[in-house]
C-alpha atoms as a PDB file:
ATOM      1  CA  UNK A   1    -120.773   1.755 -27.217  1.00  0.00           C
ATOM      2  CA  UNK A   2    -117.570   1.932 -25.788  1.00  0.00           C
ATOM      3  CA  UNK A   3    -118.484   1.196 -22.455  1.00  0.00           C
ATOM      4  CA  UNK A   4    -120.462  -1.936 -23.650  1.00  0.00           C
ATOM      5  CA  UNK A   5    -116.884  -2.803 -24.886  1.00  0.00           C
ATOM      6  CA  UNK A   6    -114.661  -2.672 -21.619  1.00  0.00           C
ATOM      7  CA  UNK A   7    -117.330  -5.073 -19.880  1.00  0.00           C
ATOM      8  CA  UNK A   8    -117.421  -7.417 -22.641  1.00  0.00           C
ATOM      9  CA  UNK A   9    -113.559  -7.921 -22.652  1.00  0.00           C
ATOM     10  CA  UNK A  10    -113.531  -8.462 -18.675  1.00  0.00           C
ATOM     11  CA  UNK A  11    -112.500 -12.307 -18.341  1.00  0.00           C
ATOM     12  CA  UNK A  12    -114.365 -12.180 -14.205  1.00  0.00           C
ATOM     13  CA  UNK A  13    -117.565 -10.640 -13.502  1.00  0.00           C
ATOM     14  CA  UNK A  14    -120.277 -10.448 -10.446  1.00  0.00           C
ATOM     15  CA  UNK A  15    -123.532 -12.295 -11.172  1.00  0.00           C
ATOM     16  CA  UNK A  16    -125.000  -8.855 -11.374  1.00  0.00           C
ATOM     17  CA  UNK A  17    -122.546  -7.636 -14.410  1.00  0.00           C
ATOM     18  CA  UNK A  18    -122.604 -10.771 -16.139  1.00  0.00           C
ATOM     19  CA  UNK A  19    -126.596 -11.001 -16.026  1.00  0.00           C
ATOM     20  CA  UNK A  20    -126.713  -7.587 -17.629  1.00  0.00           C
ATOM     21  CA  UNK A  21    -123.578  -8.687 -20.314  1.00  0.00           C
ATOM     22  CA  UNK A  22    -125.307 -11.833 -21.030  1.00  0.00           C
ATOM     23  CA  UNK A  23    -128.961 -10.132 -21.464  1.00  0.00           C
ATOM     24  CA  UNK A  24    -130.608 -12.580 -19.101  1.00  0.00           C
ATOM     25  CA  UNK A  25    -131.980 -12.871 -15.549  1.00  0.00           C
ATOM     26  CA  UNK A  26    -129.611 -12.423 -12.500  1.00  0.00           C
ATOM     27  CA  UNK A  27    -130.984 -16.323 -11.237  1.00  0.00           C
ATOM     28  CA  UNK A  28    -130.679 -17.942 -14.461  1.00  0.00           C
ATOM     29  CA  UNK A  29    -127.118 -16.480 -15.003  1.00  0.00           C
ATOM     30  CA  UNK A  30    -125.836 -17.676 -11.807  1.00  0.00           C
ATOM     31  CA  UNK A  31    -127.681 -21.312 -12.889  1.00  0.00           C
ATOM     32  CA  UNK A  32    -125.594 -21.427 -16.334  1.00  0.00           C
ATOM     33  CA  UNK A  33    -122.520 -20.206 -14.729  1.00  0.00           C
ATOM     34  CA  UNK A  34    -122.387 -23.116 -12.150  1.00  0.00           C
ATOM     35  CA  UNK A  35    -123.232 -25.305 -14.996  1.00  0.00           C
ATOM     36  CA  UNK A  36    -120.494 -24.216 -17.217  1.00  0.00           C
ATOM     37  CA  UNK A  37    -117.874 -24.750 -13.603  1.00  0.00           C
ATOM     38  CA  UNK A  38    -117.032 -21.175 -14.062  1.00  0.00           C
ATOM     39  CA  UNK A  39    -117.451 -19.860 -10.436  1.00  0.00           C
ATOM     40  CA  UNK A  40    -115.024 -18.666  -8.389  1.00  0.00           C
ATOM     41  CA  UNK A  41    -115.557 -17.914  -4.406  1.00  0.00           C
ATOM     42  CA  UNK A  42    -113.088 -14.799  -3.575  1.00  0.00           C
ATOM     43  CA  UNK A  43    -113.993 -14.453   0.407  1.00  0.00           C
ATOM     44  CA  UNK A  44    -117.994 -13.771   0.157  1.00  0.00           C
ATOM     45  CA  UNK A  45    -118.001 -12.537  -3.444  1.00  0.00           C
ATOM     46  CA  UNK A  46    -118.454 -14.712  -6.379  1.00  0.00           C
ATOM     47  CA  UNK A  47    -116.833 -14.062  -9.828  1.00  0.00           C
ATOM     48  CA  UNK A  48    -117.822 -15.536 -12.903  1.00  0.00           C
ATOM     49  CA  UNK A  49    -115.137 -16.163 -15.225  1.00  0.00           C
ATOM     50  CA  UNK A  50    -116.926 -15.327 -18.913  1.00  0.00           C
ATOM     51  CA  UNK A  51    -114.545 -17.631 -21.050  1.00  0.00           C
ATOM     52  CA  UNK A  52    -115.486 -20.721 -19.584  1.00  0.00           C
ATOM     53  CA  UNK A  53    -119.416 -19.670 -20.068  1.00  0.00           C
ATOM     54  CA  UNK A  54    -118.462 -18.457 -23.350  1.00  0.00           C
ATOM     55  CA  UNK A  55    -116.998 -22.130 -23.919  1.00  0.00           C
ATOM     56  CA  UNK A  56    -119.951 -23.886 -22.619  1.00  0.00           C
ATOM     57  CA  UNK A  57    -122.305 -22.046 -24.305  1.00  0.00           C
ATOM     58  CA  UNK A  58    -120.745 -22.974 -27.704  1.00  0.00           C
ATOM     59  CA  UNK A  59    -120.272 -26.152 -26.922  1.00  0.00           C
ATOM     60  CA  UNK A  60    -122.988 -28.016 -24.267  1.00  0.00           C
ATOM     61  CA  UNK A  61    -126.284 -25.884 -25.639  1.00  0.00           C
ATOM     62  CA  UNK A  62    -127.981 -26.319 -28.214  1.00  0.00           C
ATOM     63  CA  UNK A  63    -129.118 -24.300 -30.394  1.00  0.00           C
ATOM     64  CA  UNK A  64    -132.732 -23.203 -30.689  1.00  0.00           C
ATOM     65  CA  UNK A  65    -134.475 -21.843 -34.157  1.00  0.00           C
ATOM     66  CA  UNK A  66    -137.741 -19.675 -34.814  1.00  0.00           C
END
C-alpha cells in the first residue's frame, strides 16, 4: 500500500504511470489528459500533470450510475 501512495501524491506522471494510477488504458489516458490541457512536452517525453485531470474529471464528466 505504501507504494500505491508515493505515485498517487506525484503532481507529473508518464502516460504509462498515470494509465496504471488512473486504472485505465494507456490510449484512453493520454485522450483524457489532452482533454483536460494537462500535457506537458519536456524534450521527447510527455508528463501529465494529475491535478489538472483530477480537476477535469470532477468537473467536465459526468457521472455515470449502474
Amino acid at each position: 500500500m505504501e507504494k500505491e501512495r508515493t505515485v498517487i501524491e506525484r503532481k507529473f506522471v508518464r502516460y504509462v504511470t498515470g494509465a496504471d494510477l488512473y486504472d485505465m488504458s494507456q490510449k484512453s489516458f493520454e485522450k483524457l489528459a489532452k482533454n483536460a490541457k494537462a500535457t506537458h512536452k519536456v524534450g521527447k517525453m510527455v508528463l501529465v500533470n494529475t491535478v489538472l485531470v483530477d480537476k477535469y474529471l470532477e468537473t467536465c464528466c459526468r457521472i455515470v450510475e449502474d
